[in-house]
Protein backbone atom coordinates (compact mmCIF):
# COMPACT_ATOMS: atom_id res chain seq x y z
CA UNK A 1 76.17 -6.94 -11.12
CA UNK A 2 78.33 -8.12 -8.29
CA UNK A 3 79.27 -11.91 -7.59
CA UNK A 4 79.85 -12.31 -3.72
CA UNK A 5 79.85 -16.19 -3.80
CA UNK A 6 81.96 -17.52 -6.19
CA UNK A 7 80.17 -20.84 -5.75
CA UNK A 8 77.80 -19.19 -8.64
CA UNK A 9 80.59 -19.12 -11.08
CA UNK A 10 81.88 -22.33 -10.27
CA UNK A 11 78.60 -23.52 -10.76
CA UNK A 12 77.79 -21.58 -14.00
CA UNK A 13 80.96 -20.09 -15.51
CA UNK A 14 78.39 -18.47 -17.46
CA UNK A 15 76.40 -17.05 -14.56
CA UNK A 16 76.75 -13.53 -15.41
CA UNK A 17 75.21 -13.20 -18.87
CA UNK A 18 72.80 -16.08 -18.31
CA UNK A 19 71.31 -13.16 -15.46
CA UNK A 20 71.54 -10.31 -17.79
CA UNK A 21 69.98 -12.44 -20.43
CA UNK A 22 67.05 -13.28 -18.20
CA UNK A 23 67.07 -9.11 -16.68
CA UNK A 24 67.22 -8.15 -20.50
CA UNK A 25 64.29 -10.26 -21.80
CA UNK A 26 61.80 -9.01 -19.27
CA UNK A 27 63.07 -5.84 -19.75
CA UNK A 28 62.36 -6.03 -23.52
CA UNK A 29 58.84 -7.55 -23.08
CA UNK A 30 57.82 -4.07 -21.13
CA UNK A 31 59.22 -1.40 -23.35
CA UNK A 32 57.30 1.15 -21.80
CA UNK A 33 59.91 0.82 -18.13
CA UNK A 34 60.47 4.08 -17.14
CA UNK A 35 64.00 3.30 -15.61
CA UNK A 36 67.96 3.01 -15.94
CA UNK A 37 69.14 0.20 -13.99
CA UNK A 38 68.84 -2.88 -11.97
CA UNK A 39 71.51 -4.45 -9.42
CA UNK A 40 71.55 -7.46 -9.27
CA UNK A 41 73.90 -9.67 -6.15
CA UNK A 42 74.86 -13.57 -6.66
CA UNK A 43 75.74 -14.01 -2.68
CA UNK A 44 75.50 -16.83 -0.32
CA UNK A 45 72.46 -18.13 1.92
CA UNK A 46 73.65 -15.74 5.04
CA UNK A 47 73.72 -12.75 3.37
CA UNK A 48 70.14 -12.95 1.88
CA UNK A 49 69.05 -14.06 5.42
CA UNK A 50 70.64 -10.94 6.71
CA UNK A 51 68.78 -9.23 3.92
CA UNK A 52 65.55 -10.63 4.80
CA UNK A 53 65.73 -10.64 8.12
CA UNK A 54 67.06 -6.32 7.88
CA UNK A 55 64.29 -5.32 5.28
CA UNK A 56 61.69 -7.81 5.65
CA UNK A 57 61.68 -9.02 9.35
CA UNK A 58 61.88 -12.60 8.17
CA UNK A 59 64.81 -14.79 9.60
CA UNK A 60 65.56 -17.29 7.06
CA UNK A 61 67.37 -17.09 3.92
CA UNK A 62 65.43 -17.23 0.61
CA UNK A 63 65.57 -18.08 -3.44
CA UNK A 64 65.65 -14.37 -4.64
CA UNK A 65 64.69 -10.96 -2.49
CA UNK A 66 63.83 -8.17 -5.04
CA UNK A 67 63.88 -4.62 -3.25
CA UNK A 68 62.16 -2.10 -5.85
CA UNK A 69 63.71 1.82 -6.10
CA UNK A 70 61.55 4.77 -5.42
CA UNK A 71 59.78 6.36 -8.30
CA UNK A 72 59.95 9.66 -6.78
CA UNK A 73 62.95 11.02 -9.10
CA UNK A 74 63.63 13.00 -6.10
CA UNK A 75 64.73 9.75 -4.04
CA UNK A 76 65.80 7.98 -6.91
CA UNK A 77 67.23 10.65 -9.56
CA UNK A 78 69.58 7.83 -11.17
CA UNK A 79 66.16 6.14 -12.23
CA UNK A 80 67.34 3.04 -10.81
CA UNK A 81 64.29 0.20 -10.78
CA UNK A 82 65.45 -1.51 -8.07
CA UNK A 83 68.06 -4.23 -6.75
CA UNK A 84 67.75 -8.19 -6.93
CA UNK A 85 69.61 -10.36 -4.70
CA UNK A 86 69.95 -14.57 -5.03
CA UNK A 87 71.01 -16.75 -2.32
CA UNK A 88 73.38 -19.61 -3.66
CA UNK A 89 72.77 -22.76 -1.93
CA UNK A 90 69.00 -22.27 -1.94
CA UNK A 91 68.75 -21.92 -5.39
CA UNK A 92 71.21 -24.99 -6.24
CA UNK A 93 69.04 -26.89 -3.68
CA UNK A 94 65.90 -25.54 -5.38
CA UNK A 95 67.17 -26.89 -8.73
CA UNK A 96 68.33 -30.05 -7.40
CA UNK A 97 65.26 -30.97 -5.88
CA UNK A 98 63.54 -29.52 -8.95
CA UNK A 99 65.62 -31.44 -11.29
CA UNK A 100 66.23 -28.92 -13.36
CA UNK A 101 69.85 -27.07 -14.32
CA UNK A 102 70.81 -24.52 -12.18
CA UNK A 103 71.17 -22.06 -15.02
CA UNK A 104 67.56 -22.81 -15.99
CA UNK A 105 66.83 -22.04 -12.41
CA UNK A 106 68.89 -18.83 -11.61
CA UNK A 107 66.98 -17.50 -15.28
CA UNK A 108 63.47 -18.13 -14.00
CA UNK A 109 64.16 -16.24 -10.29
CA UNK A 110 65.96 -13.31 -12.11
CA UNK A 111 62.81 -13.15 -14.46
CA UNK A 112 60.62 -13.41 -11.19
CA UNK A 113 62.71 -10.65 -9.07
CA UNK A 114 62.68 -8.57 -12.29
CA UNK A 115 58.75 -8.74 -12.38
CA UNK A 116 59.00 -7.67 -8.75
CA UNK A 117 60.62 -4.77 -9.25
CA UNK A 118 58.10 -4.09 -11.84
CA UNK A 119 55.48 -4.13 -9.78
CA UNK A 120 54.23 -7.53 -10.54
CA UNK A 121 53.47 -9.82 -7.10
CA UNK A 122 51.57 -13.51 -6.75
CA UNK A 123 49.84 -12.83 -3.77
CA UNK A 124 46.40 -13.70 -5.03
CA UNK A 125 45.38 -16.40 -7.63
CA UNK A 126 44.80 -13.88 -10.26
CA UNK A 127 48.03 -11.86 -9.74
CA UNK A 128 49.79 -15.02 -9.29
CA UNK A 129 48.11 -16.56 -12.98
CA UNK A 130 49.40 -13.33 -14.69
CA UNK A 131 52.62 -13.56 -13.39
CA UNK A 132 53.46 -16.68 -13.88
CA UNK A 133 52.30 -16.50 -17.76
CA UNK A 134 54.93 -13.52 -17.85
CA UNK A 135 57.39 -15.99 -16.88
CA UNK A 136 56.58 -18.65 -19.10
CA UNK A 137 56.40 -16.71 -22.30
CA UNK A 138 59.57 -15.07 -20.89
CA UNK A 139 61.65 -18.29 -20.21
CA UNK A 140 60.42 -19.55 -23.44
CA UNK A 141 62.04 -17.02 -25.50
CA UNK A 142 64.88 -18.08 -23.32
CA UNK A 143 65.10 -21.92 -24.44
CA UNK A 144 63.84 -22.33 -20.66
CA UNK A 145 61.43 -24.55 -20.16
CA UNK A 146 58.08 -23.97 -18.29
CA UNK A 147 59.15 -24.06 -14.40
CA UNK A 148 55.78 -24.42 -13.44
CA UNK A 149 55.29 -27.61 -15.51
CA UNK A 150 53.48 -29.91 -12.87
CA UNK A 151 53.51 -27.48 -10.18
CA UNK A 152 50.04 -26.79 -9.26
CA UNK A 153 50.51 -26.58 -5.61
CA UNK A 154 53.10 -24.36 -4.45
CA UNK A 155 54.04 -20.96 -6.07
């Protein structure tokens, strides 16, 4: 794990293991993960912009990027499942407008980049549905509560 914007930890002095608490618990609810490690980068709004913009020709910064490894052991012989990167100030805007706690927050988007890596995605209704039920039963076992509670629009 590497903290690039300190504004995390001055937000969350517990930033760090409320992340590998969130990692951890989706890890542990697919025992069958064929893999050794996940990176994970608390950084600012430019440098997931850069991110996105580099790997996903999309200029804008986002909530959470998740970029899965290889699973050719060839290209990936550390076994790594992938790296997650969160962009501060959207998520503490995110929350804000939300009205829900940051930490709350930053534990549902680690849950959702970890399910990315997975191989989980929410591009259709269905996928989205299954995903999001991960989540839920995820966050619950992590005294968060349902972040989809009222949001039937936008996911």
């Amino acid at each position: 794990m590497e903290i690039e914007d300190e504004a995390w930890t001055a937000a969350a002095e517990d930033a760090e293991a409320l992340v590998w608490r969130a990692a951890q618990a989706v890890l542990d609810a697919h025992e069958d993960i064929e893999g050794q490690g996940i990176v994970i980068l608390l950084t600012d709004d430019d440098s997931v912009q850069a991110l996105n913009r580099d790997f996903r020709q999309k200029d804008y910064a986002t909530n959470v990027l998740s970029f899965p490894s290889p699973r050719n052991p060839e290209a990936n012989p550390e076994g790594q499942i992938g790296d997650i990167a969160l962009a501060y100030g959207v998520c503490a805007r995110e929350a804000a407008e939300q009205g829900k706690p940051l930490s709350h927050h930053l534990q549902h988007l680690v849950a959702h980049g970890v399910l990315h890596l997975l191989g989980y995605d929410h591009e259709g209704d269905d996928e989205a549905e299954a995903m999001e039920a991960l989540e839920r039963e995820i966050l619950a076992g992590l005294d968060v509560p349902d972040p989809y509670a009222g949001d039937q629009e936008g996911r």
